[in-house]
Protein backbone atom coordinates (compact mmCIF):
# COMPACT_ATOMS: atom_id res chain seq x y z
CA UNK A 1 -19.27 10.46 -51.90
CA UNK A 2 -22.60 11.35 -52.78
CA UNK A 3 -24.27 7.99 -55.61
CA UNK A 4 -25.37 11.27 -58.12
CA UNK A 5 -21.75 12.64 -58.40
CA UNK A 6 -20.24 11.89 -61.97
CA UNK A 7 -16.94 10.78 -60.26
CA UNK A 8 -18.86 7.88 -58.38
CA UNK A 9 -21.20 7.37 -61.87
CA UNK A 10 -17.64 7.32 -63.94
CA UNK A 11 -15.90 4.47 -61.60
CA UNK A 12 -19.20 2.91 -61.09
CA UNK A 13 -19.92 2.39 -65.27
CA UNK A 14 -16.11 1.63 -65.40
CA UNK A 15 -16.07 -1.38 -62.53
CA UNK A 16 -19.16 -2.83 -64.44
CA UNK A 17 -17.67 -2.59 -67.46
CA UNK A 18 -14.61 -5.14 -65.92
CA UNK A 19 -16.64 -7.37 -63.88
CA UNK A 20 -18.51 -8.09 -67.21
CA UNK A 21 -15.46 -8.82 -68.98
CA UNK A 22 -15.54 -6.13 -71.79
CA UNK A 23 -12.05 -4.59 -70.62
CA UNK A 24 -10.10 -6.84 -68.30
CA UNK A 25 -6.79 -6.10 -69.58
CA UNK A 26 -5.36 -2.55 -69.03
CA UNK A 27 -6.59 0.72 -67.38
CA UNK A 28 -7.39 2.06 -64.20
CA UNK A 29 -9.76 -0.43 -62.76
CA UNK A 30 -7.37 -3.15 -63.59
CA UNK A 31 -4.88 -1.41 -61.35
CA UNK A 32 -7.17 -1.07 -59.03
CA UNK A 33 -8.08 -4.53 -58.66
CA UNK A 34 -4.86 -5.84 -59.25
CA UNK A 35 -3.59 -3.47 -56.21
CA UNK A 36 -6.75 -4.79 -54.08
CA UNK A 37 -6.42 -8.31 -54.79
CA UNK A 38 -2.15 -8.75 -54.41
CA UNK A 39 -3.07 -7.53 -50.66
CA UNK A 40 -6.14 -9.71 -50.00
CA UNK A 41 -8.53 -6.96 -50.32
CA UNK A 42 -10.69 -8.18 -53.20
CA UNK A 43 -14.09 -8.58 -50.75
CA UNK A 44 -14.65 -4.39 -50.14
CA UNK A 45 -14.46 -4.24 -54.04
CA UNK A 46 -17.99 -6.57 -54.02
CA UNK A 47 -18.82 -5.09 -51.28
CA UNK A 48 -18.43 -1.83 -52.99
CA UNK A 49 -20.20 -2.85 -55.96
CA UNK A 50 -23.05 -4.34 -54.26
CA UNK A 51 -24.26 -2.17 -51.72
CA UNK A 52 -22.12 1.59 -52.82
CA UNK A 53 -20.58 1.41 -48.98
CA UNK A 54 -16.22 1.92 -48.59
CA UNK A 55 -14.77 2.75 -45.52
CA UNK A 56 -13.97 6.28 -44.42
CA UNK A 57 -10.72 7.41 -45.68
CA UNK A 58 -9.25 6.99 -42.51
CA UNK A 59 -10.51 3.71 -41.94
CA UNK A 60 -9.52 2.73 -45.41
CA UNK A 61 -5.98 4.01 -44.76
CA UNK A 62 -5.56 1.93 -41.66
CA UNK A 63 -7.17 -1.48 -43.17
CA UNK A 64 -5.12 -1.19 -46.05
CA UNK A 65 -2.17 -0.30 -44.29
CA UNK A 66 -2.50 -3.56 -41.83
CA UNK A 67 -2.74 -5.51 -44.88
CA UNK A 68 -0.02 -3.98 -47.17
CA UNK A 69 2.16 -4.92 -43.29
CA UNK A 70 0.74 -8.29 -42.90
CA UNK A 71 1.63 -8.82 -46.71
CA UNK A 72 5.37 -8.02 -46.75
CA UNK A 73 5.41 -9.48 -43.01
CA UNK A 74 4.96 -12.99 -45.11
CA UNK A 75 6.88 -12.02 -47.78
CA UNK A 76 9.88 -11.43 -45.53
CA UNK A 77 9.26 -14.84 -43.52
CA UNK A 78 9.01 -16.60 -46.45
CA UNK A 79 12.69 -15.30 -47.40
CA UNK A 80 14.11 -16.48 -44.39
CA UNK A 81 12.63 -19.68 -44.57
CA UNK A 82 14.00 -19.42 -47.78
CA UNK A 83 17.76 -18.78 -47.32
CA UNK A 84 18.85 -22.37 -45.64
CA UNK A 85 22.25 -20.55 -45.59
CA UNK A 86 20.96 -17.87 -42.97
CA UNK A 87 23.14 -15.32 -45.08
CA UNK A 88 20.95 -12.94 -44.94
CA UNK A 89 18.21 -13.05 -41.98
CA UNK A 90 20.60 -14.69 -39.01
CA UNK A 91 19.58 -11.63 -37.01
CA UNK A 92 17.00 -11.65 -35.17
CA UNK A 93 14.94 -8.19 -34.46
CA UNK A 94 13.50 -6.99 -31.39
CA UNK A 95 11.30 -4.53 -32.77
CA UNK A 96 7.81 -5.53 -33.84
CA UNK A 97 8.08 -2.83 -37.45
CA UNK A 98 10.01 -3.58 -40.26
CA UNK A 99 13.30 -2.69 -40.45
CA UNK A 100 13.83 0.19 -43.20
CA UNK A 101 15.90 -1.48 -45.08
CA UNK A 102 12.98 -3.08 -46.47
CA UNK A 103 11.84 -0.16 -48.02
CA UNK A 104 14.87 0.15 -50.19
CA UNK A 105 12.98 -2.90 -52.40
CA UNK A 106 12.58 -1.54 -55.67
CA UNK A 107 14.36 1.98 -54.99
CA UNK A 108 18.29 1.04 -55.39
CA UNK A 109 19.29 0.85 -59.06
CA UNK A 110 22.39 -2.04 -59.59
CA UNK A 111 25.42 -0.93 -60.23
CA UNK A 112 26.91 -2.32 -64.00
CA UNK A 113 30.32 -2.76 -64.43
CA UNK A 114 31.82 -0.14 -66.86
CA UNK A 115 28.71 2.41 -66.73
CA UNK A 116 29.99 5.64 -66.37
């Protein structure tokens, strides 16, 4: 994206506005942030801010995919070193991807007794 397009001036004057603390709570460069720095991707922001260079969009895509994987890859160990009852993870997978059950986080609502 071209530095002179009002899209690039608007996120530019926005992400200066957070770094020097005069809206750190809410909004759409706190999301942004938040999203970048939950999967360890906090340095392209600087770099961003620094020098105006990103990544393509498909590099972007890939690096952020790899991370969002690496980040629920430790997630997931975590919860099997976790569960010292091995309820839960006593099967082992063969398959390097994550099963896609693990996409159902967040997506099935529990059931309440009663509800009709």
């Amino acid at each position: 994206m071209n530095n002179n397009t009002l899209g690039k001036q608007v996120i530019l004057a926005r992400l200066y506005q957070w770094k020097y603390n005069q809206c750190k709570h809410s909004g759409f460069v706190q999301d942004i942030v938040n999203v970048l720095q939950r999967y360890g991707l906090g340095s392209y922001l600087d770099t961003f801010m620094s020098s105006y260079h990103f990544p393509s969009k498909s590099e972007w895509k890939q690096i952020f995919g790899e991370s969002v994987y690496d980040s629920r890859n430790a997630h997931n160990r975590h919860l099997m070193q976790e569960d010292s009852l091995g309820r839960f993870f006593n099967v082992a997978g063969t398959s390097c991807c994550l099963h896609k059950l693990w996409d159902l986080e967040g997506k099935i609502k529990p059931v309440t007794p009663g509800a009709s």
